[in-house]
C-alpha atoms as a PDB file:
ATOM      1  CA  UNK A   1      -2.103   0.115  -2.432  1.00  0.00           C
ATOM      2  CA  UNK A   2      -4.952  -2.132  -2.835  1.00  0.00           C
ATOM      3  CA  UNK A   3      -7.448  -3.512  -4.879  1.00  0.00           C
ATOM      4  CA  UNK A   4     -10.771  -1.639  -3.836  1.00  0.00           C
ATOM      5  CA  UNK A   5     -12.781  -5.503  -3.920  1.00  0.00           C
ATOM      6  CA  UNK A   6     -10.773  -5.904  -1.040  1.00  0.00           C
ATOM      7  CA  UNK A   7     -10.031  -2.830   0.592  1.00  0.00           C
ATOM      8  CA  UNK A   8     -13.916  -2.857   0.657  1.00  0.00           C
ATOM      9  CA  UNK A   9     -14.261  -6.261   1.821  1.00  0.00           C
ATOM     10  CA  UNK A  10     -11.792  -5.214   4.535  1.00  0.00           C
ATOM     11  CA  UNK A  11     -13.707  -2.385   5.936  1.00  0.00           C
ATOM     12  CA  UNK A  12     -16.532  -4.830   6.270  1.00  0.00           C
ATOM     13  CA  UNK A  13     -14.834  -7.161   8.546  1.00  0.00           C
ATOM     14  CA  UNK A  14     -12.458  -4.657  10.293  1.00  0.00           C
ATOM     15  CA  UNK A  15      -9.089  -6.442   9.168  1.00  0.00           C
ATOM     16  CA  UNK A  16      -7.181  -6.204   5.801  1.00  0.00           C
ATOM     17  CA  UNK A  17      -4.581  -8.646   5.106  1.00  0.00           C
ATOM     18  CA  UNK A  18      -3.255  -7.507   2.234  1.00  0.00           C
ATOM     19  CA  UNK A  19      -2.746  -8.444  -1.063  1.00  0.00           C
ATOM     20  CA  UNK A  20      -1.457 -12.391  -2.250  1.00  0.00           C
ATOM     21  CA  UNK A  21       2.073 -11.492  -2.557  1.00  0.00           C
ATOM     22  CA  UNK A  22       1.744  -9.911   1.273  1.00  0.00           C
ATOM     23  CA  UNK A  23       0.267 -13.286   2.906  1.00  0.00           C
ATOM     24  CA  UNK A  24       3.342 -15.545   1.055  1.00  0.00           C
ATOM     25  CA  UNK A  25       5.478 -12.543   2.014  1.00  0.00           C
ATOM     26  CA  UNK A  26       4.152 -12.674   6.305  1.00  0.00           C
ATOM     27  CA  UNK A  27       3.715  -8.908   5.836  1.00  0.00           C
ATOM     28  CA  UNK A  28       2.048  -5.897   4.653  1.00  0.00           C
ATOM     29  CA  UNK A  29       4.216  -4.119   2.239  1.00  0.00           C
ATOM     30  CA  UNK A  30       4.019  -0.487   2.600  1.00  0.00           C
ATOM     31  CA  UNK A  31       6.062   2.161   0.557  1.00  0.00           C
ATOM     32  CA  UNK A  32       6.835   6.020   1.317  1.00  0.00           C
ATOM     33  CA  UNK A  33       5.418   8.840  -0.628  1.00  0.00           C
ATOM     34  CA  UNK A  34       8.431   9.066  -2.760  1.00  0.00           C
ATOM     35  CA  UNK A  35       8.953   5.551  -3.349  1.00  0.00           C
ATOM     36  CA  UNK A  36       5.652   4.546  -3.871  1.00  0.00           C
ATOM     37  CA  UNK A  37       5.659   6.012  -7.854  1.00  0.00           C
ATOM     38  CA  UNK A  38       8.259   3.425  -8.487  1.00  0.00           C
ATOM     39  CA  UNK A  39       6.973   0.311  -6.140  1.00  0.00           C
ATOM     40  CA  UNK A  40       3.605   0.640  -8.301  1.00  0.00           C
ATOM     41  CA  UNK A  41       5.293   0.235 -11.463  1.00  0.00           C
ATOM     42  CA  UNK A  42       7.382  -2.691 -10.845  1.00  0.00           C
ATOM     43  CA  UNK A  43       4.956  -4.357  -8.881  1.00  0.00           C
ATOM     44  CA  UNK A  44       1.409  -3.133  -9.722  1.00  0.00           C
ATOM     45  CA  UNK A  45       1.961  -1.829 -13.554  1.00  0.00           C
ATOM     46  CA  UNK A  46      -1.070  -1.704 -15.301  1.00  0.00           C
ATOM     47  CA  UNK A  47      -3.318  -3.027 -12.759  1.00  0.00           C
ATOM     48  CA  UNK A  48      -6.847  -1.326 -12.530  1.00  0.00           C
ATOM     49  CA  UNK A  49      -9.032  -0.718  -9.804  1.00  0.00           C
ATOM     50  CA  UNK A  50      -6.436   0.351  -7.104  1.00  0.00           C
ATOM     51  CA  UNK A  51      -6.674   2.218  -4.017  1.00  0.00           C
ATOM     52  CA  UNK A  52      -3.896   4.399  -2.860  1.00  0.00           C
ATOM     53  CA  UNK A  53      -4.219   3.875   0.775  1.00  0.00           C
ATOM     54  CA  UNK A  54      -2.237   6.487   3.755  1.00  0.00           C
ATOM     55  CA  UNK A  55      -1.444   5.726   7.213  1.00  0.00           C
ATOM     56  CA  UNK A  56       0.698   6.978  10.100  1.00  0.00           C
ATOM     57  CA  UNK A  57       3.578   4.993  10.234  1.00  0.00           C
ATOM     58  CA  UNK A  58       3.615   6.142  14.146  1.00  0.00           C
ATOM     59  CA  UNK A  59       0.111   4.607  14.774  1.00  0.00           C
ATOM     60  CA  UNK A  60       0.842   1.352  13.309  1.00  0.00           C
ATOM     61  CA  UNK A  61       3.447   1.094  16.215  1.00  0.00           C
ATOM     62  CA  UNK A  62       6.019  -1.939  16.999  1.00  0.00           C
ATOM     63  CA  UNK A  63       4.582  -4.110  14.370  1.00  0.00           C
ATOM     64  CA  UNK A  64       5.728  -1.662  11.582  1.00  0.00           C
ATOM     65  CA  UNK A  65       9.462  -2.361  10.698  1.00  0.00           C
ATOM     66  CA  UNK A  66      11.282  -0.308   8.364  1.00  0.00           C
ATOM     67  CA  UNK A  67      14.026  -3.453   6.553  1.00  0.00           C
ATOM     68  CA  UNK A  68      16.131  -3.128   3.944  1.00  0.00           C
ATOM     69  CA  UNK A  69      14.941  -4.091   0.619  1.00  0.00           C
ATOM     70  CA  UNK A  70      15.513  -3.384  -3.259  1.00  0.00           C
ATOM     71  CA  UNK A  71      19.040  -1.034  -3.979  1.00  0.00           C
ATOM     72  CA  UNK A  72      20.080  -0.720   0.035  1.00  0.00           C
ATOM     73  CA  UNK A  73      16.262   1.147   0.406  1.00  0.00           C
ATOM     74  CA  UNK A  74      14.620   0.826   3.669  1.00  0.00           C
ATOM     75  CA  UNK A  75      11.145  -0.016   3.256  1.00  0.00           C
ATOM     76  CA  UNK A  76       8.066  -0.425   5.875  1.00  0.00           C
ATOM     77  CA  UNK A  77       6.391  -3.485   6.341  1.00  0.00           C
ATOM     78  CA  UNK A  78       4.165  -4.293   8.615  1.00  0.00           C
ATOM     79  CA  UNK A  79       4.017  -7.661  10.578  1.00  0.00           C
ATOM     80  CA  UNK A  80       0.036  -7.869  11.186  1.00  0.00           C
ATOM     81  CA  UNK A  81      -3.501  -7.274   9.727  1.00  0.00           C
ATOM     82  CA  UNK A  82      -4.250  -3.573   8.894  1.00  0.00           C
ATOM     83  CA  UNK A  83      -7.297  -2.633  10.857  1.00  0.00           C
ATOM     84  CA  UNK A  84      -8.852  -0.106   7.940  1.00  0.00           C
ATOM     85  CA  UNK A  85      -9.909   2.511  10.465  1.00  0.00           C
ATOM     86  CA  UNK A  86      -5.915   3.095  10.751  1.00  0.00           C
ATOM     87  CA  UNK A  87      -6.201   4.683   7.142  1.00  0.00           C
ATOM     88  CA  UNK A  88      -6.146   8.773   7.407  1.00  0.00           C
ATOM     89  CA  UNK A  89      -7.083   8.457   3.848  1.00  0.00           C
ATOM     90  CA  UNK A  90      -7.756   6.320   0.607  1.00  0.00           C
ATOM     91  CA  UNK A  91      -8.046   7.906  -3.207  1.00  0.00           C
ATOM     92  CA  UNK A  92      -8.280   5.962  -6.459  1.00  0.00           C
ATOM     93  CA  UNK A  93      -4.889   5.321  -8.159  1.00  0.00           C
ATOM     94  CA  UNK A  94      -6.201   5.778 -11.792  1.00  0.00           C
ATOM     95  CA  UNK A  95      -4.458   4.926 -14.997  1.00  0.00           C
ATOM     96  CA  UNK A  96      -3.171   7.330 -17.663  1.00  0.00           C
ATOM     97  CA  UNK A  97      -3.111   6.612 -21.379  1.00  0.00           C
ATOM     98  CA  UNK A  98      -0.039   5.213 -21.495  1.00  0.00           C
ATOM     99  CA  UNK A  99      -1.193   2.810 -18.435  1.00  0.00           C
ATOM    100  CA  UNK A 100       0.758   3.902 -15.711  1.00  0.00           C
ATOM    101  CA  UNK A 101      -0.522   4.937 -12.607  1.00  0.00           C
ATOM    102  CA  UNK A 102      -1.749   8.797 -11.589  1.00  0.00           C
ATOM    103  CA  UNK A 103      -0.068   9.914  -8.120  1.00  0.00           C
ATOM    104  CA  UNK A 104      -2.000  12.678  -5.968  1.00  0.00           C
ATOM    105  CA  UNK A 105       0.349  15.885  -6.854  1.00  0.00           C
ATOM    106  CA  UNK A 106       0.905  16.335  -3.238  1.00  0.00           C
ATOM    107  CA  UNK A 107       1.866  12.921  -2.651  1.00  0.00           C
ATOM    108  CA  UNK A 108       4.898  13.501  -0.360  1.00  0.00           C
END
């Protein structure tokens, strides 16, 4: 996920760095399709103007690690900028009423 300021300011210059909490962090935090319901509402809740942005974790090669994280979960991070032409896709990641985030249906 990202803010679409900077996702857009990112495919301008070619790198993305990610968001604050992934510069203090020295990495890109990236989720899985079924985790990423639950990453977004502990750590973006109620934030507007997101992106909800895919890659293939295979592309992103040696620099991805999957590390354990929250509840024994493996999660990806990756250990570099994110060159936005990596991205098979990006969709807005609206919010409902009740100001939680709307998934893609077929987000697997």
């Amino acid at each position: 996920m990202a803010h679409q300021a900077d996702w857009e300011a990112a495919l301008a210059s070619g790198s993305y760095h990610g968001s604050a909490d992934d510069r203090r962090d020295g990495f890109i935090h990236f989720s899985n399709g079924a985790l990423i319901p639950e990453s977004a509402a502990k750590h973006r809740a109620g934030q507007r103007d997101l992106l909800l942005i895919c890659c293939d974790p295979a592309a992103l090669g040696k620099a991805l690690k999957w590390e354990r994280s929250r509840n024994g979960i493996d999660f990806p991070h990756l250990y570099r900028p994110l060159d936005p032409a990596e991205a098979l896709w990006s969709v807005p990641l609206p919010l409902n009423d009740q100001g939680v985030h709307v998934f893609p249906e077929d987000l697997a």
